[in-house]
Structure formats: structure tokens, C-alpha cells
N, C-alpha and C. Protein backbone atom coordinates (compact mmCIF):
# COMPACT_ATOMS: atom_id res chain seq x y z
N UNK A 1 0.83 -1.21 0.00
CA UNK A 1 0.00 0.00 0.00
C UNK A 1 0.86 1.26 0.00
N UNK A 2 2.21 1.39 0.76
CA UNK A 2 2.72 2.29 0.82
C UNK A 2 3.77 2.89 -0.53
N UNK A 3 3.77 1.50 -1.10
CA UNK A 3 4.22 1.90 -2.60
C UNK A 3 3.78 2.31 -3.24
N UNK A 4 2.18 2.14 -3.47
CA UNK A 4 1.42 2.61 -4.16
C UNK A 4 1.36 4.00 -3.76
N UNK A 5 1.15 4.08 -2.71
CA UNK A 5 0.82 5.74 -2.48
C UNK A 5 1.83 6.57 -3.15
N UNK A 6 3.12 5.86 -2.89
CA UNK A 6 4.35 6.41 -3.24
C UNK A 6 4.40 6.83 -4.67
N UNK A 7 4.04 5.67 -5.72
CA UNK A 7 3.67 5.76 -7.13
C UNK A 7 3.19 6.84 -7.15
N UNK A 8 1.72 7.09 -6.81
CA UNK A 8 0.84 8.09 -7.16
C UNK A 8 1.57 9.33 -7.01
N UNK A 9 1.99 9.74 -5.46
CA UNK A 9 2.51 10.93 -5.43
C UNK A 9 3.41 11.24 -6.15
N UNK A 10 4.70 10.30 -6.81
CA UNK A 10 5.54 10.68 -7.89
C UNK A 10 4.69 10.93 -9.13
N UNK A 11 3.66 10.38 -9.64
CA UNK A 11 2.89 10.98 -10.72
C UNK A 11 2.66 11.93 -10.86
N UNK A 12 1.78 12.53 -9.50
CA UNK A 12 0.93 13.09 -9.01
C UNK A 12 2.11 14.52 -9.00
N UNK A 13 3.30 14.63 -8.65
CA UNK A 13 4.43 15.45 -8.83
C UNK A 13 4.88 15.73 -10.43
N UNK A 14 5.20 14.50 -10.87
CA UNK A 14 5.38 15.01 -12.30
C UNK A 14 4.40 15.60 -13.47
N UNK A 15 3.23 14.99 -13.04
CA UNK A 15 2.10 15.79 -13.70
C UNK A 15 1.96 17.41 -13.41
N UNK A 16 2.31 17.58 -12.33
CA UNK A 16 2.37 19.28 -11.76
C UNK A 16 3.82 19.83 -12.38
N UNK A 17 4.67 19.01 -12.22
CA UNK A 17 5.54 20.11 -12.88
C UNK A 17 5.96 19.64 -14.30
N UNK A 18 5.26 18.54 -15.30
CA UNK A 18 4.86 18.51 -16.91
C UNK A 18 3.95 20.24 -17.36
N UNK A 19 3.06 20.46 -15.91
CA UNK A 19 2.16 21.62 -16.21
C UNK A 19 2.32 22.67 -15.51
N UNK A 20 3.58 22.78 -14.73
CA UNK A 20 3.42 24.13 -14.39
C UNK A 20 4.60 24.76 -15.37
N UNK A 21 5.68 24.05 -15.93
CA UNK A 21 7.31 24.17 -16.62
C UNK A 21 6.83 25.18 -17.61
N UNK A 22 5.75 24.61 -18.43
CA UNK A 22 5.24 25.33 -19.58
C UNK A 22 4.51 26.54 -18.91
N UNK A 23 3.62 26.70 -18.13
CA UNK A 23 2.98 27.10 -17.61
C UNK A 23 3.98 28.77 -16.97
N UNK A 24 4.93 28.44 -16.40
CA UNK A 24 5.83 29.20 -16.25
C UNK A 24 6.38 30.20 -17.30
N UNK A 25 6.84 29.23 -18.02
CA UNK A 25 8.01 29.55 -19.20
C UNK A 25 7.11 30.36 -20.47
N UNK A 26 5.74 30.53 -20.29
CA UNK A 26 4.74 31.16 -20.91
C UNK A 26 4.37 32.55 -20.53
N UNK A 27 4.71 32.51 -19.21
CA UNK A 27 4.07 33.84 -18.12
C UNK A 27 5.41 34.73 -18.73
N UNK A 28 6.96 33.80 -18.49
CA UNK A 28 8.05 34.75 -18.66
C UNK A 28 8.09 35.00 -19.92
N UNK A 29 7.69 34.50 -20.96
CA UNK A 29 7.67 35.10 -22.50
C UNK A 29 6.73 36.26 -22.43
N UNK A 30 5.67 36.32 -22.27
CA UNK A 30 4.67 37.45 -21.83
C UNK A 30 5.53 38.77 -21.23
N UNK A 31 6.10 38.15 -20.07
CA UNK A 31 6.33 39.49 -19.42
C UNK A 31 7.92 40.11 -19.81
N UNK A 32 8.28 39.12 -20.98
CA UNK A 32 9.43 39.89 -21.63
C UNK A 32 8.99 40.64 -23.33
N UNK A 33 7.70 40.11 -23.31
CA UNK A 33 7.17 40.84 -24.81
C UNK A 33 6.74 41.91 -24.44
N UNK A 34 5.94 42.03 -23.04
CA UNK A 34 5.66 43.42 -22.69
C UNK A 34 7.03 44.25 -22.39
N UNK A 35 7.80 43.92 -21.69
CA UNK A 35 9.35 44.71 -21.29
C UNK A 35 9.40 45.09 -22.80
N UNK A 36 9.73 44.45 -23.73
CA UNK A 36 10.07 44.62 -24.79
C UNK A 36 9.19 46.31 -25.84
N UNK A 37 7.91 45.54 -25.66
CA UNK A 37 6.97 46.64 -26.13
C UNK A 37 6.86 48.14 -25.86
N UNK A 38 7.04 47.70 -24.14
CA UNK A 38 7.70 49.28 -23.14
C UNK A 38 8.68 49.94 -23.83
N UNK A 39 9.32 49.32 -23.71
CA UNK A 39 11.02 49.74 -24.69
C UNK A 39 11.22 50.21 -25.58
N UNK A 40 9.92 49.94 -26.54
CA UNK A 40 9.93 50.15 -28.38
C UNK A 40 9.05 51.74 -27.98
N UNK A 41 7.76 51.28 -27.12
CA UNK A 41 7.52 52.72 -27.15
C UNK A 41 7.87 53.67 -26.89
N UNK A 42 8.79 53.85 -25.42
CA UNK A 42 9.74 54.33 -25.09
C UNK A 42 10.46 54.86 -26.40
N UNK A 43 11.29 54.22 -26.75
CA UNK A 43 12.10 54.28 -28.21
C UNK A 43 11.51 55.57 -29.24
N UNK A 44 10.36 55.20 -29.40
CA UNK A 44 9.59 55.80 -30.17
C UNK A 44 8.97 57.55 -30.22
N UNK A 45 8.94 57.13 -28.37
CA UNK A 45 8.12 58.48 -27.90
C UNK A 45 9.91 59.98 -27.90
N UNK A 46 10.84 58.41 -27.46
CA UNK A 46 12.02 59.43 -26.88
C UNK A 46 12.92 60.07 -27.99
N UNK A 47 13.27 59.15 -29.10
CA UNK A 47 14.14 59.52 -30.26
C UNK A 47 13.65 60.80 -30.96
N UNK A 48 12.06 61.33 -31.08
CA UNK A 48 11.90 62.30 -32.00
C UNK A 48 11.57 63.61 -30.82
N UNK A 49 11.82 63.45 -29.34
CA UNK A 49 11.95 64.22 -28.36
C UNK A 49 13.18 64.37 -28.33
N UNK A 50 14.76 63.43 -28.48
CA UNK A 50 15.81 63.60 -28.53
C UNK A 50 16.33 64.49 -29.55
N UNK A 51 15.76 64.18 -30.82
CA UNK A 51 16.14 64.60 -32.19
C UNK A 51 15.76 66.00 -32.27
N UNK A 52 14.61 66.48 -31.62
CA UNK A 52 13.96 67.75 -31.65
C UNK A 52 14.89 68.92 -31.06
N UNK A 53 15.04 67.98 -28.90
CA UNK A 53 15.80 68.90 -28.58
C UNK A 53 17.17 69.48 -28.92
N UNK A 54 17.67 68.37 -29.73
CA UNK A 54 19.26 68.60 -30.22
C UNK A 54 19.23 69.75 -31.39
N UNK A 55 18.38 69.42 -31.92
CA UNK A 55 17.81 70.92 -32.93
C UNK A 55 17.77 72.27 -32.41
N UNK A 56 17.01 71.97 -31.50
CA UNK A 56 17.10 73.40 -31.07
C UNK A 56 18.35 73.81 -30.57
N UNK A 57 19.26 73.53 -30.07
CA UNK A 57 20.36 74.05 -29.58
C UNK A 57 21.75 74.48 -30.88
């Protein structure tokens, strides 16, 4: 009986981390496409604020 239990809980473990690995590694792609996106807009908003002020001087 106590093997069995044992079985299960090793399943019962690898099934959680078969689904959390991906599960993870999904959240951190997300929250590096947003970093990323920040960045571009950033980029975007700052270069023709950079380009402007250098003009004027």
C-alpha cells in the first residue's frame, strides 16, 4: 500500500511540474514581450523628443 501511495505521489508530482514548466516559461515570455513593447515605445516616444531637442540648440 505504501508503494502505491508512493507511485501516485511521484505521478501526481510530475504531472504538476509537466504543467506548471510550460505554464511558467509562458508567463516569462509574456512578461518579456511586454518589457520589450515598453522599450519600443519608449524608443519611439524618446528619439523624435531627442532629435527635436538637439535641434534646437
Amino acid at each position: 500500500m505504501l508503494l502505491v501511495r508512493l507511485v501516485v505521489a511521484a505521478v501526481a508530482t510530475a504531472a504538476v511540474v509537466v504543467v506548471a514548466v510550460p505554464a511558467v516559461a509562458v508567463a516569462v515570455a509574456a512578461v518579456a514581450a511586454i518589457v520589450v513593447a515598453v522599450a519600443a515605445a519608449v524608443a519611439v516616444v524618446a528619439v523624435p523628443v531627442a532629435s527635436s531637442s538637439s535641434s534646437r540648440q
